[in-house]
C-alpha atoms as a PDB file:
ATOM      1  CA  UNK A   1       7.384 -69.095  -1.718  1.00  0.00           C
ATOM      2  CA  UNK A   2       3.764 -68.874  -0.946  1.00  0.00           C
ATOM      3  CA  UNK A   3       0.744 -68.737  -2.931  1.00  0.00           C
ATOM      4  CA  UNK A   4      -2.485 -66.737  -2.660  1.00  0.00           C
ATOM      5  CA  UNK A   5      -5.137 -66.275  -5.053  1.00  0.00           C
ATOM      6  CA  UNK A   6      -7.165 -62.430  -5.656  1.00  0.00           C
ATOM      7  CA  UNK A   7      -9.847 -61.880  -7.483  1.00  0.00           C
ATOM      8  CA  UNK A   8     -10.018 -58.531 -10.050  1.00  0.00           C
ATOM      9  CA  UNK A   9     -11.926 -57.448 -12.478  1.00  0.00           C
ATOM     10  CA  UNK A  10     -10.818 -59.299 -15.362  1.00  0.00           C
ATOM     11  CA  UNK A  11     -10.577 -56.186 -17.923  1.00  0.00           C
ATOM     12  CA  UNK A  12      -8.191 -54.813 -15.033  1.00  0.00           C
ATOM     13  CA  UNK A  13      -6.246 -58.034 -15.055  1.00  0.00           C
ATOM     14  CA  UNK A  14      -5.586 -57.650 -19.087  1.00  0.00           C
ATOM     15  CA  UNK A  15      -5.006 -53.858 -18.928  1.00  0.00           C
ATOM     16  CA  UNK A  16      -1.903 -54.886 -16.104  1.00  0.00           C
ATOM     17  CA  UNK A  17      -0.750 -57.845 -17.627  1.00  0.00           C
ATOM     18  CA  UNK A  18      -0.008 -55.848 -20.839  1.00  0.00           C
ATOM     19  CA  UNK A  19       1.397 -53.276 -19.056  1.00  0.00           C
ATOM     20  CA  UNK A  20       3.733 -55.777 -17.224  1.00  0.00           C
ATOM     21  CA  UNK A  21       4.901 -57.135 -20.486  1.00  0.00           C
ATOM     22  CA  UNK A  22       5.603 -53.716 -21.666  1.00  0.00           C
ATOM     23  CA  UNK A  23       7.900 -53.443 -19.092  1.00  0.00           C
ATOM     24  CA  UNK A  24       9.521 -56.957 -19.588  1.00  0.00           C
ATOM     25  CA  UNK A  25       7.659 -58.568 -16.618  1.00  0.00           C
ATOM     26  CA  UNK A  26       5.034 -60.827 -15.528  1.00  0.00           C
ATOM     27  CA  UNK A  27       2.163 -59.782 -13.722  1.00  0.00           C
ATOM     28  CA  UNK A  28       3.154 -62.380 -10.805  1.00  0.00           C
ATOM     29  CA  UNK A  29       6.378 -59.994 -10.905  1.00  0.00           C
ATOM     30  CA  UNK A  30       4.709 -57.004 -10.375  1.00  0.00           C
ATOM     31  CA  UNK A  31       2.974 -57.664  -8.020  1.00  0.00           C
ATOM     32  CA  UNK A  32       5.701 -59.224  -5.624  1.00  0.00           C
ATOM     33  CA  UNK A  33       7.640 -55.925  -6.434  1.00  0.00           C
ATOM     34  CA  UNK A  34       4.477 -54.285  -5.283  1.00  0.00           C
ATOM     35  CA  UNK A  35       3.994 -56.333  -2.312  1.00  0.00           C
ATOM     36  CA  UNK A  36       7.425 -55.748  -1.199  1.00  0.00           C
ATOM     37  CA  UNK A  37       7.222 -51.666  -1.607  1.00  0.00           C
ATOM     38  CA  UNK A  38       3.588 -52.178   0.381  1.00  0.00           C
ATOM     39  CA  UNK A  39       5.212 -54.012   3.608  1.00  0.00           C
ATOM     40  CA  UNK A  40       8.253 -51.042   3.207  1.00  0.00           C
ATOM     41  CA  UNK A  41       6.159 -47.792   2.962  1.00  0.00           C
ATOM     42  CA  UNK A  42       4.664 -48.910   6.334  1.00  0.00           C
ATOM     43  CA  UNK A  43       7.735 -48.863   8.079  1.00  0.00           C
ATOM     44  CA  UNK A  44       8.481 -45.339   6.696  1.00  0.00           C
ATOM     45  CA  UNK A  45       5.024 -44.159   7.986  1.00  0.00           C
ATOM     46  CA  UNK A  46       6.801 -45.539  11.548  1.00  0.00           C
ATOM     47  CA  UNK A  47      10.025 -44.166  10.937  1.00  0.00           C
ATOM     48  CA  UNK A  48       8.498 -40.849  10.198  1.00  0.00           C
ATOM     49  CA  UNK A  49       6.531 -40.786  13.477  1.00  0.00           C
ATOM     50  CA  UNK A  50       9.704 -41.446  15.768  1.00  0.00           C
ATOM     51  CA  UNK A  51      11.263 -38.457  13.406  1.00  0.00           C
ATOM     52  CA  UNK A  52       8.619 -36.070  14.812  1.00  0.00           C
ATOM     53  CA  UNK A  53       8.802 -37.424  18.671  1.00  0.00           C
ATOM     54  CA  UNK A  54      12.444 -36.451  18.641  1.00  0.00           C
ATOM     55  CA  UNK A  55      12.175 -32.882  16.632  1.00  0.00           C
ATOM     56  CA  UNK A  56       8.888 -31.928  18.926  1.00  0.00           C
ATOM     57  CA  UNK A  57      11.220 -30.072  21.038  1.00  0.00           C
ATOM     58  CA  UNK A  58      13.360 -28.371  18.441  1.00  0.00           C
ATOM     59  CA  UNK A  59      12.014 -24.488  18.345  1.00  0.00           C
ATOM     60  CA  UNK A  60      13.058 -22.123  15.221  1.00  0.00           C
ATOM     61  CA  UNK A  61      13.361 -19.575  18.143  1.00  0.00           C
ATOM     62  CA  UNK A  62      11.213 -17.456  16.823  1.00  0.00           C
ATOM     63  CA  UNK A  63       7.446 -17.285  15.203  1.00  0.00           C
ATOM     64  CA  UNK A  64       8.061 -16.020  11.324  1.00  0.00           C
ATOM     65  CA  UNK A  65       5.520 -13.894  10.020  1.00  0.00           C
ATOM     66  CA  UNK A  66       3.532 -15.225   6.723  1.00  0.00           C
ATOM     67  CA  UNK A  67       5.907 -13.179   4.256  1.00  0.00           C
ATOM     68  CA  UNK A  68       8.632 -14.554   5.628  1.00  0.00           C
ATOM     69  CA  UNK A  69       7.169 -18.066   5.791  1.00  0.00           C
ATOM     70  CA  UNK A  70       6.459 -17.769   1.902  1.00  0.00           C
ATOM     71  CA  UNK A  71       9.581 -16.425   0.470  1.00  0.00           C
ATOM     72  CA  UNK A  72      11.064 -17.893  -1.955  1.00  0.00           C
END
């Protein structure tokens, strides 16, 4: 595993770290649980691109009119 050092402010460090403990982890913990979401949700924004190339041709076959767009 690699290191790297941040800088925060430090009231912002304190205000996490006790939050972390609240929640039975470290603040080094977090944050790798963080990092890990990070590098996922940008794959999603991907995925969700090639989702909309392959549905741009899909038609509802008809336009619906703004009532029938907002029923419930």
């Amino acid at each position: 595993m690699k290191n790297i050092t941040l800088s925060a402010d430090e009231d912002l460090i304190e205000r996490v770290r006790l939050i972390a403990r609240e929640q039975g982890r470290t603040l080094n913990g977090a944050f790798r649980e963080w990092l890990a979401q990070f590098a996922r949700s940008s794959g999603d924004a991907q995925g969700f691109d090639a989702l909309m190339m392959r549905l741009q041709n899909v038609e509802a076959g008809r336009r619906f009119s703004r009532e029938e767009s907002n029923e419930r």
